[in-house]
C-alpha atoms as a PDB file:
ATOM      1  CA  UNK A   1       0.000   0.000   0.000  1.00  0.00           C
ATOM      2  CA  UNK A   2       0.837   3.690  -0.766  1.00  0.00           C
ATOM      3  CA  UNK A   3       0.998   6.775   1.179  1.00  0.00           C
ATOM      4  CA  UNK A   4      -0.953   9.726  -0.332  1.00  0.00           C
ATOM      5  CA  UNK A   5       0.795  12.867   0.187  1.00  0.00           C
ATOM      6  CA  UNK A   6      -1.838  16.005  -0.984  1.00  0.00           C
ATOM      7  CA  UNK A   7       0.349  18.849  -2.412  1.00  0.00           C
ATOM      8  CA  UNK A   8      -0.898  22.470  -2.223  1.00  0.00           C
ATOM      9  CA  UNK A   9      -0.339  25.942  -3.461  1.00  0.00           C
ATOM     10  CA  UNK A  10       1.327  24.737  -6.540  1.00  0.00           C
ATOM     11  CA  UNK A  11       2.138  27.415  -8.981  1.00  0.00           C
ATOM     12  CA  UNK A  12       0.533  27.094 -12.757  1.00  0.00           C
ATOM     13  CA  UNK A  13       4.248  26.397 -13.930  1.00  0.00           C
ATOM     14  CA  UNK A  14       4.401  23.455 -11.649  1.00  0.00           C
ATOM     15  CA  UNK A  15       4.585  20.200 -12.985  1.00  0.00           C
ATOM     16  CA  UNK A  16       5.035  16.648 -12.082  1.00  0.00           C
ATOM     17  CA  UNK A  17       8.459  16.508 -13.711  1.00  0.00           C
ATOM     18  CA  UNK A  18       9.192  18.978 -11.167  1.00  0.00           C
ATOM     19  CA  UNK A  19       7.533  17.558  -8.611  1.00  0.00           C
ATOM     20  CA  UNK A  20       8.874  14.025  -8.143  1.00  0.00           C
ATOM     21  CA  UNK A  21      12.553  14.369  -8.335  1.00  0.00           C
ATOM     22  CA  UNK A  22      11.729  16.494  -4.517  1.00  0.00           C
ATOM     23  CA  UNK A  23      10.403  13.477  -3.509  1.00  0.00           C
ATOM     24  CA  UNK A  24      12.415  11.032  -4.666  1.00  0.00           C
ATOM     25  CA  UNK A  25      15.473  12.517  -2.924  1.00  0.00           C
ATOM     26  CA  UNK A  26      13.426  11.115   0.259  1.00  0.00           C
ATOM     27  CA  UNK A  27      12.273   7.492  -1.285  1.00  0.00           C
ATOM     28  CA  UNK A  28      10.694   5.533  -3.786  1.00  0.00           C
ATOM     29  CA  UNK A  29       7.615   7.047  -5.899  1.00  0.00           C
ATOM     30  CA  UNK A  30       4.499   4.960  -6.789  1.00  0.00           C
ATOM     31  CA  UNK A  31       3.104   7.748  -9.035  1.00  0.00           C
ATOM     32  CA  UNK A  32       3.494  12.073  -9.347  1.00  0.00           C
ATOM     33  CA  UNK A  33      -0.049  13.680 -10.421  1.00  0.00           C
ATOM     34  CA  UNK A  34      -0.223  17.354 -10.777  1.00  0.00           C
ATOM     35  CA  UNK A  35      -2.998  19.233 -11.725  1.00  0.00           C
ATOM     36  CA  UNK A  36      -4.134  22.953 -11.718  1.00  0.00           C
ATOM     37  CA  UNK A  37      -2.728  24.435  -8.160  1.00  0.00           C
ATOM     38  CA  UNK A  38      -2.456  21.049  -6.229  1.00  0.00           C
ATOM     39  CA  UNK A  39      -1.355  17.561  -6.885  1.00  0.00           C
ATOM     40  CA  UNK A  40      -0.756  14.285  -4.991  1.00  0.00           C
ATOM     41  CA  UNK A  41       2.590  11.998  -4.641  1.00  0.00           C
ATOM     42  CA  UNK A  42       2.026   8.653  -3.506  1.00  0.00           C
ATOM     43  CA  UNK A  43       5.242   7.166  -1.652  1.00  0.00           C
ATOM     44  CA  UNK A  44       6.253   3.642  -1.097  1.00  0.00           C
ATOM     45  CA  UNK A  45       7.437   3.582   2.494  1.00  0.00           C
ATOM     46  CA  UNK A  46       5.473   5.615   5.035  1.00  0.00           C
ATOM     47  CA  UNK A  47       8.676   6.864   6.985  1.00  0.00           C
ATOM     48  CA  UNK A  48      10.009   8.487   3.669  1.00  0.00           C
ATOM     49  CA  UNK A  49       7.182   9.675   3.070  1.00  0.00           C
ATOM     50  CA  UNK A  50       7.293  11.226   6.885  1.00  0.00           C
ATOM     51  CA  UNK A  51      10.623  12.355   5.908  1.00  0.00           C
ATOM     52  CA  UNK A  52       9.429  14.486   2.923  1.00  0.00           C
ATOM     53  CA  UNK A  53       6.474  16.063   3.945  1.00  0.00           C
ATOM     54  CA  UNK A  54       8.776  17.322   7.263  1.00  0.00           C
ATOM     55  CA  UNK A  55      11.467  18.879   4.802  1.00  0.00           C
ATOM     56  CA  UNK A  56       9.325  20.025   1.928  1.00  0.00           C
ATOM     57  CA  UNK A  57       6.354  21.509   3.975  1.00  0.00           C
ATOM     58  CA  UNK A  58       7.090  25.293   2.788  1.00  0.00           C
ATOM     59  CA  UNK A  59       9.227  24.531   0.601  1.00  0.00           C
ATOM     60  CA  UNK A  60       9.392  27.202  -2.406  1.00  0.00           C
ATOM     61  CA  UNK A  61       8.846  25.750  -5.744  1.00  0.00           C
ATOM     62  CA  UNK A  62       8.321  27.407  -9.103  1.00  0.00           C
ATOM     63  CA  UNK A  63       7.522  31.337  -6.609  1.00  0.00           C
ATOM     64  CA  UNK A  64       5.389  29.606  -4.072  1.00  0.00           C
ATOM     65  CA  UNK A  65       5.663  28.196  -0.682  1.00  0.00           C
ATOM     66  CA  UNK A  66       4.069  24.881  -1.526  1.00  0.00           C
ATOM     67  CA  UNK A  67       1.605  22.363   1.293  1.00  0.00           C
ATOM     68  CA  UNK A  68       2.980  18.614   1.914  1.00  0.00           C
ATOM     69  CA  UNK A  69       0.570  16.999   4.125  1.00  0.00           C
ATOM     70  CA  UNK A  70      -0.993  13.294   4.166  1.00  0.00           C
ATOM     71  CA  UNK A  71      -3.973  13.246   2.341  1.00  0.00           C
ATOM     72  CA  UNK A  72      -6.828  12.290   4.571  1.00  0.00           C
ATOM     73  CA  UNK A  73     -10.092  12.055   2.361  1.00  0.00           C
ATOM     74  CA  UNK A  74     -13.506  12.777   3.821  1.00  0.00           C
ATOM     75  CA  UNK A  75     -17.077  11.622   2.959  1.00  0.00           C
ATOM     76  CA  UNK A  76     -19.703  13.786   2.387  1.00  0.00           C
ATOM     77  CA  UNK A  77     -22.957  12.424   4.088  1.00  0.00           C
ATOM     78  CA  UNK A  78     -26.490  13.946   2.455  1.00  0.00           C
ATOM     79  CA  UNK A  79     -29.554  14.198   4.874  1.00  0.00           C
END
């Protein structure tokens, strides 16, 4: 299984080819998606992927201070 790592703040100019390379400085990457603003990296080994979002959290990419945080998805419940 994967960890999901939710990008943020991504510049238009960013772009997975960017992206990974950060990441993989930290471990092995399953798979880089980027799309307009945001993006998600999905790591291998959950203490790498630990290891990256502590040292790229902020991190300035392409002008902006980008977000690294696990991805935690919700579910939206209708009444």
């Amino acid at each position: 299984m994967t960890i999901k790592i939710f990008l943020g703040n991504l510049s238009s100019d960013t772009t997975a080819e960017k992206v990974r390379p950060l990441f993989e400085k930290y471990g092995e990457v399953a798979e880089c998606d980027v799309l307009k603003n945001f993006g998600f990296v999905h790591m291998v080994n959950k203490g790498d992927a630990n290891k990256a979002i502590a040292q790229l959290d902020g991190y300035s990419l392409d002008g902006n201070n980008i977000r690294v945080e696990v991805f935690r998805s919700f579910v939206l419940h209708s009444l």
